[in-house]
Protein backbone atom coordinates (compact mmCIF):
# COMPACT_ATOMS: atom_id res chain seq x y z
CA UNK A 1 5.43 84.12 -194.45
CA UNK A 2 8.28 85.06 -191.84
CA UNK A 3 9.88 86.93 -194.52
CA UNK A 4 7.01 88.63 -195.57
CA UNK A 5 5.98 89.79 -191.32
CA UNK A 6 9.34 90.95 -190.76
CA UNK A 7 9.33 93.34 -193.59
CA UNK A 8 6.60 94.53 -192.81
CA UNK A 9 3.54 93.09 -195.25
CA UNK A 10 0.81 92.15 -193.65
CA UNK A 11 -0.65 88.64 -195.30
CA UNK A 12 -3.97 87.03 -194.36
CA UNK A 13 -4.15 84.90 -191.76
CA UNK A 14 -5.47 82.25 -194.24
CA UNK A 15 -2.92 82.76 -196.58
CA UNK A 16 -0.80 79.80 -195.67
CA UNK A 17 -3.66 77.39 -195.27
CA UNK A 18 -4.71 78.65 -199.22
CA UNK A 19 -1.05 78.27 -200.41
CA UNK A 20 -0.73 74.58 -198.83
CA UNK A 21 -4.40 73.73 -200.71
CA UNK A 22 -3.36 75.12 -203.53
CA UNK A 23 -0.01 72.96 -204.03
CA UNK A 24 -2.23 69.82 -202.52
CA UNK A 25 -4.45 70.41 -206.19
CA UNK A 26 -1.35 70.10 -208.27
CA UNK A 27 -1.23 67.00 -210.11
CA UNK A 28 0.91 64.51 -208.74
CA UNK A 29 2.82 64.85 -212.65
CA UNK A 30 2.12 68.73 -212.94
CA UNK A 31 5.38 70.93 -213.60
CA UNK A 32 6.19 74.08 -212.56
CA UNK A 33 7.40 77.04 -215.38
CA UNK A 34 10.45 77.32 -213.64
CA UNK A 35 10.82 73.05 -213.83
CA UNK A 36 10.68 73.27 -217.11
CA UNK A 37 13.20 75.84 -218.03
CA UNK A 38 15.50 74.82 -215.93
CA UNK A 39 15.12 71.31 -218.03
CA UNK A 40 14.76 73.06 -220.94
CA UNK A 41 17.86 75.07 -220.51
CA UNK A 42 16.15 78.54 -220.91
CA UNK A 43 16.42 81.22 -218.28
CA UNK A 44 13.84 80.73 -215.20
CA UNK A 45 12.53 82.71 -212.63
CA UNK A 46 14.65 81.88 -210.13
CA UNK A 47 15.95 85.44 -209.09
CA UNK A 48 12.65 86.77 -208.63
CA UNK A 49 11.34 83.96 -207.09
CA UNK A 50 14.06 81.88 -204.82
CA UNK A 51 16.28 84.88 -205.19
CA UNK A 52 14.34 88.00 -204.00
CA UNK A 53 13.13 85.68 -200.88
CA UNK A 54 16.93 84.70 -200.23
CA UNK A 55 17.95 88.25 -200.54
CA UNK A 56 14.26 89.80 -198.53
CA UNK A 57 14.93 87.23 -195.44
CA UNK A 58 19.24 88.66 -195.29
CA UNK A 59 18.32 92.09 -195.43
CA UNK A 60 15.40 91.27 -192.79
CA UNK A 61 17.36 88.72 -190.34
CA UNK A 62 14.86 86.03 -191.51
CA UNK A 63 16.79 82.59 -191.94
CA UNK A 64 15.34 81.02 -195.46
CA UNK A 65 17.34 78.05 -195.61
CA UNK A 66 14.68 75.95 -198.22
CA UNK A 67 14.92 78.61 -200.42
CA UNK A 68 18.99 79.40 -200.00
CA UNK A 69 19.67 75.68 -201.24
CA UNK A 70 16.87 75.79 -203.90
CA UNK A 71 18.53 79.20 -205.13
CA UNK A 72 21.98 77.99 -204.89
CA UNK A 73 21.63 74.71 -206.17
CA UNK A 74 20.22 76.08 -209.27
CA UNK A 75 22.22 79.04 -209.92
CA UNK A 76 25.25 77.45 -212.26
CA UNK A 77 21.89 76.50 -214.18
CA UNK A 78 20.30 79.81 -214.34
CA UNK A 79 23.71 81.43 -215.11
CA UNK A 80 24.51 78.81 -217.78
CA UNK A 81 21.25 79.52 -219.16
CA UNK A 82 21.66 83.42 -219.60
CA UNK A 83 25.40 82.52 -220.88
CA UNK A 84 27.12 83.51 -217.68
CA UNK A 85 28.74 80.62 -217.16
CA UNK A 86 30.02 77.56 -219.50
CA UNK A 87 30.21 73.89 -218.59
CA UNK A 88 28.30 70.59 -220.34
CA UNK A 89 25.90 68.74 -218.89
């Protein structure tokens, strides 16, 4: 949401309420796509997703340290995944 005021798009005021409802419907076993490549070993959508917020909130002066470590954490996956990088698991 800060991300997404200090660049300028304007969100609904009830947007963050509907997001929080929306993850409180997920089953308590439900998996996200990205979860399961990441598992899987396939490529995810972690640059357009983690990544493009990470990069939005530098480029804005918005700190987005949940999604830095999520990012980071799961880059040598990602990159392992698209055969960027080589190490066993």
């Amino acid at each position: 949401y800060d991300v997404a005021h200090a660049t300028g798009i304007a969100l609904p005021p009830e947007t963050f309420a509907q997001t929080l409802a929306f993850f409180d419907g997920i089953p308590a076993d439900g998996t996200a796509s990205m979860q399961r490549d990441v598992l899987a070993g396939r490529p995810s959508e972690l640059e357009s997703q983690n990544g493009a917020v990470v990069r939005a909130g530098l480029q804005a002066g918005v700190q987005t340290p949940l999604n830095e470590f999520i990012y980071h954490a799961l880059l040598p996956l990602e990159r392992r995944a698209r055969g960027e990088l080589s190490f066993p698991i």
